[in-house]
C-alpha atoms as a PDB file:
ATOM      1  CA  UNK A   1     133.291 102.545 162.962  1.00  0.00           C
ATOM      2  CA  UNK A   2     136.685 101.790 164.238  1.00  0.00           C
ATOM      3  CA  UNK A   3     137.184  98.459 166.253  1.00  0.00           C
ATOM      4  CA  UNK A   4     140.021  96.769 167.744  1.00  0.00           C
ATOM      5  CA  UNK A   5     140.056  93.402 169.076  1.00  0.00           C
ATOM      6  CA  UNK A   6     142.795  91.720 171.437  1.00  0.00           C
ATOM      7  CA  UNK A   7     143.099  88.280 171.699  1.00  0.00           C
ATOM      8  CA  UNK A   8     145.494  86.012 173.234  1.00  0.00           C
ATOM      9  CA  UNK A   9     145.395  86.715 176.641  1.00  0.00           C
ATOM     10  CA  UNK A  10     145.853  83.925 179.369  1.00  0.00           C
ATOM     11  CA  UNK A  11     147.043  82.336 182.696  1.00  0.00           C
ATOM     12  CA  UNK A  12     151.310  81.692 182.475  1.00  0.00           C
ATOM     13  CA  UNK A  13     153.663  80.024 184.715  1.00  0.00           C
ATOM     14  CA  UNK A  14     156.593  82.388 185.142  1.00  0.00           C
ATOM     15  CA  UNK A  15     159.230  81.938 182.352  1.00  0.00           C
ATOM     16  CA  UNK A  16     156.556  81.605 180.006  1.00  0.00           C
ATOM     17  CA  UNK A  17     155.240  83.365 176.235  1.00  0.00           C
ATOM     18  CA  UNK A  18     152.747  84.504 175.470  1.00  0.00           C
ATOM     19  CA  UNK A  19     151.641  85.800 171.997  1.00  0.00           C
ATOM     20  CA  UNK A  20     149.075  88.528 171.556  1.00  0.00           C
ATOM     21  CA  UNK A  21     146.985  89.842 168.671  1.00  0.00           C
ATOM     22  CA  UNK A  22     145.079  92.703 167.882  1.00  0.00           C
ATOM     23  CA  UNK A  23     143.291  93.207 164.546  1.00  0.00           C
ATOM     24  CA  UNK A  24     141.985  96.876 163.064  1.00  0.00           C
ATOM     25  CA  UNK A  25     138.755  97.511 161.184  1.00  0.00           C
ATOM     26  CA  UNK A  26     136.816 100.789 159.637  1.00  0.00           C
ATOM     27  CA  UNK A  27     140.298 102.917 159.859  1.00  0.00           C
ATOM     28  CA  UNK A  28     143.162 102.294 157.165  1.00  0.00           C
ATOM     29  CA  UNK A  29     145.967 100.892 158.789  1.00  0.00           C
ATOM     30  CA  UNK A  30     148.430 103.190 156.781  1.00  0.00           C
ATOM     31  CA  UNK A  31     147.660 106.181 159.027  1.00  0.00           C
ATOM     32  CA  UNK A  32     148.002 104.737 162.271  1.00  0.00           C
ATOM     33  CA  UNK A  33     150.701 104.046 164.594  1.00  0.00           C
ATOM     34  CA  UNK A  34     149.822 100.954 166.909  1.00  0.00           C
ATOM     35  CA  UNK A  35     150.783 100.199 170.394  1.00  0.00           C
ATOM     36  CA  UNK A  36     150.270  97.935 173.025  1.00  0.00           C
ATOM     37  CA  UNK A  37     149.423  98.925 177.079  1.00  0.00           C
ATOM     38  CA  UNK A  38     148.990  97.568 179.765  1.00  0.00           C
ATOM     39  CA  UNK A  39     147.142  98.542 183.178  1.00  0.00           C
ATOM     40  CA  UNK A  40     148.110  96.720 186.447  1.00  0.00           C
ATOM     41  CA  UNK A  41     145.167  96.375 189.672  1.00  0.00           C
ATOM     42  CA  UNK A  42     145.527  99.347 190.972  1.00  0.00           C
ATOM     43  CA  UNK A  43     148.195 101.475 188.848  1.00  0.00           C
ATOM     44  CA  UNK A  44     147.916 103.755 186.034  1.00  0.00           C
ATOM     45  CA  UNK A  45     147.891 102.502 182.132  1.00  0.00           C
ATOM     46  CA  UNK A  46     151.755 102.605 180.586  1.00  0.00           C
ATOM     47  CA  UNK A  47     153.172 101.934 177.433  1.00  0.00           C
ATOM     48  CA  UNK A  48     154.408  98.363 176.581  1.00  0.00           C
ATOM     49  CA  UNK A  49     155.689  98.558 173.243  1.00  0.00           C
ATOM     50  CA  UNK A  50     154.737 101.147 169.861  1.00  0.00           C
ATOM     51  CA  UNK A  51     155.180 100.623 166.355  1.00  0.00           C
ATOM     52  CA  UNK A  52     155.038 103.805 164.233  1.00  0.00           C
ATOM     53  CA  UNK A  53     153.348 103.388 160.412  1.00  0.00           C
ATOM     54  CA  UNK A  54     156.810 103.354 159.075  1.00  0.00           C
ATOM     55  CA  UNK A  55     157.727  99.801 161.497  1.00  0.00           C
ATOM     56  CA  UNK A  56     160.560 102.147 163.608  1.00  0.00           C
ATOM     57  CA  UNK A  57     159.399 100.436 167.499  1.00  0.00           C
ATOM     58  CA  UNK A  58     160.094 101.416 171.095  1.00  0.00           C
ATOM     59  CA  UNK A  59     159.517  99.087 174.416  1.00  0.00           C
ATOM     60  CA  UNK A  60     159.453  99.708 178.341  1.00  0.00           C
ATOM     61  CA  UNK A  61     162.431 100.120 179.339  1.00  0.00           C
ATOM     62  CA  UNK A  62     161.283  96.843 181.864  1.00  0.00           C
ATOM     63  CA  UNK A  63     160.379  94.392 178.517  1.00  0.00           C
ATOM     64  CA  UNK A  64     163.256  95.516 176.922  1.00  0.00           C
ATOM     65  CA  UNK A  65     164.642  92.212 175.399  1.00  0.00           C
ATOM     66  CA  UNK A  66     162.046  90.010 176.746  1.00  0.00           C
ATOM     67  CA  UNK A  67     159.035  91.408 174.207  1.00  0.00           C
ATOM     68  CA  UNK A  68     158.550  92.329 170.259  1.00  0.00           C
ATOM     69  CA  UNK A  69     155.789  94.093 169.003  1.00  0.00           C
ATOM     70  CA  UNK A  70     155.376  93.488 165.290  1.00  0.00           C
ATOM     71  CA  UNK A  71     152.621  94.372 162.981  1.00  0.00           C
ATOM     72  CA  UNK A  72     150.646  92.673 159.361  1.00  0.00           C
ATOM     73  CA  UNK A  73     150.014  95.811 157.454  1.00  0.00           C
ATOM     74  CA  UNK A  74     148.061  93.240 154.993  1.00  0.00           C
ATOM     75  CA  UNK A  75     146.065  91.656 157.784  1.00  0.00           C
ATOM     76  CA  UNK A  76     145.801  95.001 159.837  1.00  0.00           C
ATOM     77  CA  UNK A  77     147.129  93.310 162.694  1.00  0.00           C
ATOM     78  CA  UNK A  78     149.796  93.996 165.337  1.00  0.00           C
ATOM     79  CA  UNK A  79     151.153  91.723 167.313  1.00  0.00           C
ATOM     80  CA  UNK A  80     153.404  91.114 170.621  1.00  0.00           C
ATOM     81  CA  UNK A  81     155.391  88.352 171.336  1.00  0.00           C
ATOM     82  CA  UNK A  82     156.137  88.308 174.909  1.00  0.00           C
ATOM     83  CA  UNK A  83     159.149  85.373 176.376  1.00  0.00           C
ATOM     84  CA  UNK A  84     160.102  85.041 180.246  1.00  0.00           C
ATOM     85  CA  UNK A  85     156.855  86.599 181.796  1.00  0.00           C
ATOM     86  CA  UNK A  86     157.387  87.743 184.893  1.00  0.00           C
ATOM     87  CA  UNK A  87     154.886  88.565 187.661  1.00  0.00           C
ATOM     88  CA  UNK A  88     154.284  91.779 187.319  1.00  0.00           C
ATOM     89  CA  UNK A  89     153.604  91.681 183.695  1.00  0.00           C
ATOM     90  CA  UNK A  90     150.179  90.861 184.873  1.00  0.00           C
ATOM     91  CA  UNK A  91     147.402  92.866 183.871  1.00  0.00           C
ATOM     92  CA  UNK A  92     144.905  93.611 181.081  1.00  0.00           C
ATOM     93  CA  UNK A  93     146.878  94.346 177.421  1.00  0.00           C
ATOM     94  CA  UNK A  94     145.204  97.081 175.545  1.00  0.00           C
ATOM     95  CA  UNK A  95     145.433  97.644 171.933  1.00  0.00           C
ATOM     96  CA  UNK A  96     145.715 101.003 170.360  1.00  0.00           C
ATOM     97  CA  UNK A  97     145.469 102.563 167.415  1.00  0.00           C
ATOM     98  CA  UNK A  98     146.483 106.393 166.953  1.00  0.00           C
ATOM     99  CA  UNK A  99     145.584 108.105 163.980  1.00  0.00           C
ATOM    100  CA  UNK A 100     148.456 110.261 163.146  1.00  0.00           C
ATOM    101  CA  UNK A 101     146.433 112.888 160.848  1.00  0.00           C
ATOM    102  CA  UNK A 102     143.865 113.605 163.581  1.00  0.00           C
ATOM    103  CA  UNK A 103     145.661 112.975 166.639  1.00  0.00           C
ATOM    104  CA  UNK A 104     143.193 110.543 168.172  1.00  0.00           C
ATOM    105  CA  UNK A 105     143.846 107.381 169.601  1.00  0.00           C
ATOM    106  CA  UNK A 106     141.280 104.135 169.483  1.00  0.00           C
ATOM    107  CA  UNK A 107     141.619 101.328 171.852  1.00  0.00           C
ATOM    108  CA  UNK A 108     140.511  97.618 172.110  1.00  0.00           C
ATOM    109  CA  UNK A 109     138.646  96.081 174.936  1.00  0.00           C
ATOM    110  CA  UNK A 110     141.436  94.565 176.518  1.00  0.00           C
ATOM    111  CA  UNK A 111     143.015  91.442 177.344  1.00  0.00           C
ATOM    112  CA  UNK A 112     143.939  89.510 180.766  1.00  0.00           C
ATOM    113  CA  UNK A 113     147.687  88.208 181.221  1.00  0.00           C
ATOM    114  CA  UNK A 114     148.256  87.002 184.593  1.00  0.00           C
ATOM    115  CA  UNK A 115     151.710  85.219 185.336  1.00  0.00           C
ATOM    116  CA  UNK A 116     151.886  83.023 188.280  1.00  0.00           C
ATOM    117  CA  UNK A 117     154.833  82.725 190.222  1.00  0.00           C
END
């Protein structure tokens, strides 16, 4: 069974980081491409940030320069770093993990970022 948990989540001034985690069991972590989204009240889920199997990344165009995704191939773990929050980077982080062979994503439970302004 494939799981992903999130962690790292929190309540951030403005200006702030914020560090998040996600960690990958029951699927090897050599087929899958991992990415990080996000899903504001009331608006659709978009992409944050991607990292394919072979480490080549792409960001929002509106966290360009302010986040880095990064991933632990050893600890099955992907990461993003995330400096100068801004307001509307609030809302609940989702991990996922997309299986390149079969074409199907998993995703984590989610978690909360709220900046305060």
């Amino acid at each position: 069974q494939v799981q992903l948990v999130e962690s790292g989540g929190d309540l951030v001034q403005a200006g702030g980081s914020l560090r998040l985690s996600c960690t990958a069991s029951g699927i090897a972590f050599s087929i899958i491409d991992m990415g990080w989204y996000r899903q504001a009240p009331g608006k659709q889920r978009e992409l944050v940030a991607r990292m394919s199997r072979g480490g080549s990344s792409n960001y929002a165009e509106s966290v360009k320069g302010r986040f880095t995704i990064s991933r632990d191939n050893a600890r099955n773990g992907v990461y993003l770093q995330m400096n100068n929050l801004k307001p509307e980077d609030t809302g609940v982080y989702y991990c996922d993990a997309y299986n390149v062979f079969k074409g199907y994503a998993y995703w984590g439970q989610g978690t909360q970022v709220t900046v305060a302004s």
